[in-house]
Protein backbone atom coordinates (compact mmCIF):
# COMPACT_ATOMS: atom_id res chain seq x y z
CA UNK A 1 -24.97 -8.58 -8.65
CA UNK A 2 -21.76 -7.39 -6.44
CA UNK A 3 -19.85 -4.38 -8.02
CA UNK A 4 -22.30 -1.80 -8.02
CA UNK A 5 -24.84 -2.91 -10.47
CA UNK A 6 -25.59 -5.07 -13.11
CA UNK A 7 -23.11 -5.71 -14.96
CA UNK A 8 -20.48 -4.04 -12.21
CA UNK A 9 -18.26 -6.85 -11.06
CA UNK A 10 -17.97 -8.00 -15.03
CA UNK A 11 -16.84 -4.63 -15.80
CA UNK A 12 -14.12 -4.51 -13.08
CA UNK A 13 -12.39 -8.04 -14.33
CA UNK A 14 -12.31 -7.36 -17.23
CA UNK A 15 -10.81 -3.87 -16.35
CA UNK A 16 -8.39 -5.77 -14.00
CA UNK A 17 -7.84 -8.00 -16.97
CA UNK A 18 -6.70 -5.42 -19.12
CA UNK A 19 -4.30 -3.94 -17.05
CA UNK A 20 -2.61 -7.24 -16.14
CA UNK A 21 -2.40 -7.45 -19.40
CA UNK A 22 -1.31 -4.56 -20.69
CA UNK A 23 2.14 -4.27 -22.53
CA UNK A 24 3.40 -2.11 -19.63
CA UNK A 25 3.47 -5.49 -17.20
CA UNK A 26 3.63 -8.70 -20.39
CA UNK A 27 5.61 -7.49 -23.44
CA UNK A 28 9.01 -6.69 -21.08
CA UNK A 29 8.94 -10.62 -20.01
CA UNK A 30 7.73 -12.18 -23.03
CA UNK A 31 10.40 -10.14 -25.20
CA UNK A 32 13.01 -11.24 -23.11
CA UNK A 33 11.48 -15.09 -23.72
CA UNK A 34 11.15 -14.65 -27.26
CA UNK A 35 14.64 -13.69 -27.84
CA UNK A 36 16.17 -16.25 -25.82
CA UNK A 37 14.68 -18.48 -28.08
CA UNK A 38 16.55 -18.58 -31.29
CA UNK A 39 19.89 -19.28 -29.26
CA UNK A 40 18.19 -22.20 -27.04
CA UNK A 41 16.40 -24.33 -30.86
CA UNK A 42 19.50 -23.98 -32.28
CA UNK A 43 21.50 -25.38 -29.25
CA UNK A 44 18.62 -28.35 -28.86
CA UNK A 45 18.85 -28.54 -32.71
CA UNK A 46 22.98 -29.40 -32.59
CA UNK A 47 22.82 -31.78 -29.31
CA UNK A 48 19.14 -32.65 -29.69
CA UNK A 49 19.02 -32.79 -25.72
CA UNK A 50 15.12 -32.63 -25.68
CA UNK A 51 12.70 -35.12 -27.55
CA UNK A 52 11.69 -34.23 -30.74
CA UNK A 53 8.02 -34.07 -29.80
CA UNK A 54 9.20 -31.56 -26.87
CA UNK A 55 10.81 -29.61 -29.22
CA UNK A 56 7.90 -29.07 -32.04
CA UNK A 57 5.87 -27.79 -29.03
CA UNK A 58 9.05 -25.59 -28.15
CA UNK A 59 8.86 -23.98 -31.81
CA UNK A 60 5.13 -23.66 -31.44
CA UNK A 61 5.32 -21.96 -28.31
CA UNK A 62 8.15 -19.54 -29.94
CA UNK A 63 5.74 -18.73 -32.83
CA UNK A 64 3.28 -17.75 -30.17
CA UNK A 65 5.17 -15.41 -28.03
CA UNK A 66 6.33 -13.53 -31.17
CA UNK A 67 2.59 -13.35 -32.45
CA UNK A 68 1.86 -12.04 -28.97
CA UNK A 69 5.19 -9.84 -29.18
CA UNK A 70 4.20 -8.42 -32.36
CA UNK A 71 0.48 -7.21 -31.12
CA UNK A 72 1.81 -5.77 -28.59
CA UNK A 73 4.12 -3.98 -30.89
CA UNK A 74 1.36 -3.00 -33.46
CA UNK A 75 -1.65 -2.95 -31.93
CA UNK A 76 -1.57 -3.24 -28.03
CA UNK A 77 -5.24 -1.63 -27.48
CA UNK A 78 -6.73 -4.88 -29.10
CA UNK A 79 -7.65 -6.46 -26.18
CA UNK A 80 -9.77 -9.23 -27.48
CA UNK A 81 -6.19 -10.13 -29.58
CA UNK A 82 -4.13 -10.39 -26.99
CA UNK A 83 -6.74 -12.42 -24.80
CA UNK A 84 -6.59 -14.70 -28.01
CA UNK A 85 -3.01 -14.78 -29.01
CA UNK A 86 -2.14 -15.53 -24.92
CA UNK A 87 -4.39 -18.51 -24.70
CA UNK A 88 -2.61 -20.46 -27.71
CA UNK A 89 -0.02 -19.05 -26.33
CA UNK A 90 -0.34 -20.90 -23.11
CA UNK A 91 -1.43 -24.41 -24.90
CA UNK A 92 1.84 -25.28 -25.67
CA UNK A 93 2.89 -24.97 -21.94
CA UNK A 94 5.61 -23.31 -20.26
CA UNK A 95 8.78 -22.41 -21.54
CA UNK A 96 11.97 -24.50 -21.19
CA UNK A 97 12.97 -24.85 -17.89
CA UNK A 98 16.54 -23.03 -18.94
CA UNK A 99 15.31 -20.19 -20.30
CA UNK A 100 12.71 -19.49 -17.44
CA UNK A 101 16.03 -20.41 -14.85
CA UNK A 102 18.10 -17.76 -17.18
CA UNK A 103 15.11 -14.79 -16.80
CA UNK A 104 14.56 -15.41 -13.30
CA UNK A 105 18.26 -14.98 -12.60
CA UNK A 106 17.75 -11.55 -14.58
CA UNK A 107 14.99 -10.98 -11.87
CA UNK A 108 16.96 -11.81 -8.88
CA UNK A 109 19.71 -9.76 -10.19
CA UNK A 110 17.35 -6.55 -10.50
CA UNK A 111 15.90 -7.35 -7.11
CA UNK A 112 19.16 -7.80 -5.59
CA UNK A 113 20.45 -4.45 -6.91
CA UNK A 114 17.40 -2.60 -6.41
CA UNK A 115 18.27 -3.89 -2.28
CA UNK A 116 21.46 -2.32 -2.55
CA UNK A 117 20.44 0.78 -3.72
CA UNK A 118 18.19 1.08 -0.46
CA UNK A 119 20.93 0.33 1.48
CA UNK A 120 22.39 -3.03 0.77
CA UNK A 121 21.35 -6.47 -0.25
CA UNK A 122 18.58 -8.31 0.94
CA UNK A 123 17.93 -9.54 4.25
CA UNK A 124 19.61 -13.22 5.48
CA UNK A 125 16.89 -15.86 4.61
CA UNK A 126 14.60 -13.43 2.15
CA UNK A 127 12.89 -15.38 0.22
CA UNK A 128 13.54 -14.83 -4.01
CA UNK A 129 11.01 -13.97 -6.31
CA UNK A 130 8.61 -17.19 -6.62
CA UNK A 131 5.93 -17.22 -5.67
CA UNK A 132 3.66 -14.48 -3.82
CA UNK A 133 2.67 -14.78 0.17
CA UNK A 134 0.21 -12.02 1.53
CA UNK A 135 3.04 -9.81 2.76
CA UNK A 136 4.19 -9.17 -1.19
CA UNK A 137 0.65 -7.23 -1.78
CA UNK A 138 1.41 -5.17 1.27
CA UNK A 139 4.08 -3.30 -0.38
CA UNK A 140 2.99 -4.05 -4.35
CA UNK A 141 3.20 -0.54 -5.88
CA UNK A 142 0.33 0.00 -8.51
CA UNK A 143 0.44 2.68 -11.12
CA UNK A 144 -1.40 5.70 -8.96
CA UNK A 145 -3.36 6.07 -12.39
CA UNK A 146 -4.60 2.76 -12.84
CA UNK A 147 -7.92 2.57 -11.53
CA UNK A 148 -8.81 6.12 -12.71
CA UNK A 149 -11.06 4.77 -15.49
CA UNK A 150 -12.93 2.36 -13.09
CA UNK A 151 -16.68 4.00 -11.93
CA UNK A 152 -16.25 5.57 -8.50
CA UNK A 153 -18.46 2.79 -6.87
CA UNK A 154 -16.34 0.23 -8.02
CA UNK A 155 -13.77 1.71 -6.91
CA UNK A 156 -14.81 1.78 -3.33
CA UNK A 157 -15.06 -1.85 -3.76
CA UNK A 158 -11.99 -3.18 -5.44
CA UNK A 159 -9.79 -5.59 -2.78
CA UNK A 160 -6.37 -3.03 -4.75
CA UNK A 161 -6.91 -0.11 -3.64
């Protein structure tokens, strides 16, 4: 097997795994989804704007992020839990299409001020934050810590580093 042994390359997904799923990069996002949520049911609720059967999987999909919100809250080690609680998470599909519109202009707001505190605002024609092209892992900034924990021959190996 590739990864520097048997058993390597399994070791470094799921180590890969764990940090993209760690409550340092999820629980930010999916707090900011869960509490958006309340306001948005009870606005479908009064104008019932989306089909009832849309909505049901709407309020399942809220119960889900705050199960997922409250592990990371409690009990954030508990890998196997999270892995769990994110796929029935992600049965009931993605969020409403407002809600992911209102956190991505959050997003574009940060970026945009984070450009103007390097100097001013983005360059003419940048493209927003959709979306990732090969040039976005040239300048992705990892934790320097993060692969610390991952055997030294793996380490050699792993496409991050």
């Amino acid at each position: 097997e590739g990864g520097g042994g048997p058993g390597g390359m399994n070791f470094m997904v799921d180590f890969i795994m764990q940090n993209l799923l760690s409550k340092d990069v999820l629980y930010g996002p999916l707090k900011e989804i869960r509490d958006k949520y309340p306001p948005w049911l009870e606005a479908q609720q009064a104008g019932q704007e989306v089909p009832e059967e849309d909505l049901a999987r709407y309020r399942a999909q809220y119960e889900a992020i705050q199960a997922v919100c409250a592990q990371y809250e409690s009990d954030p080690a508990n890998f196997g839990r999270l892995v769990e609680l994110i796929q029935e998470m992600q049965k009931h599909g993605d969020p409403p299409a407002s809600i992911v519109e209102e956190i991505g202009g959050s997003i574009e707001a940060d970026l945009a001020q984070e450009g103007e505190g390097e100097g001013g605002a983005a360059a003419p024609g940048a493209r927003g934050p959709p979306g990732l092209d090969p040039e976005d892992f040239a300048n992705l900034k990892l934790p320097p810590d993060m692969l610390k924990d991952l055997p030294a021959e793996l380490q050699k190996e792993c496409a991050i580093m």
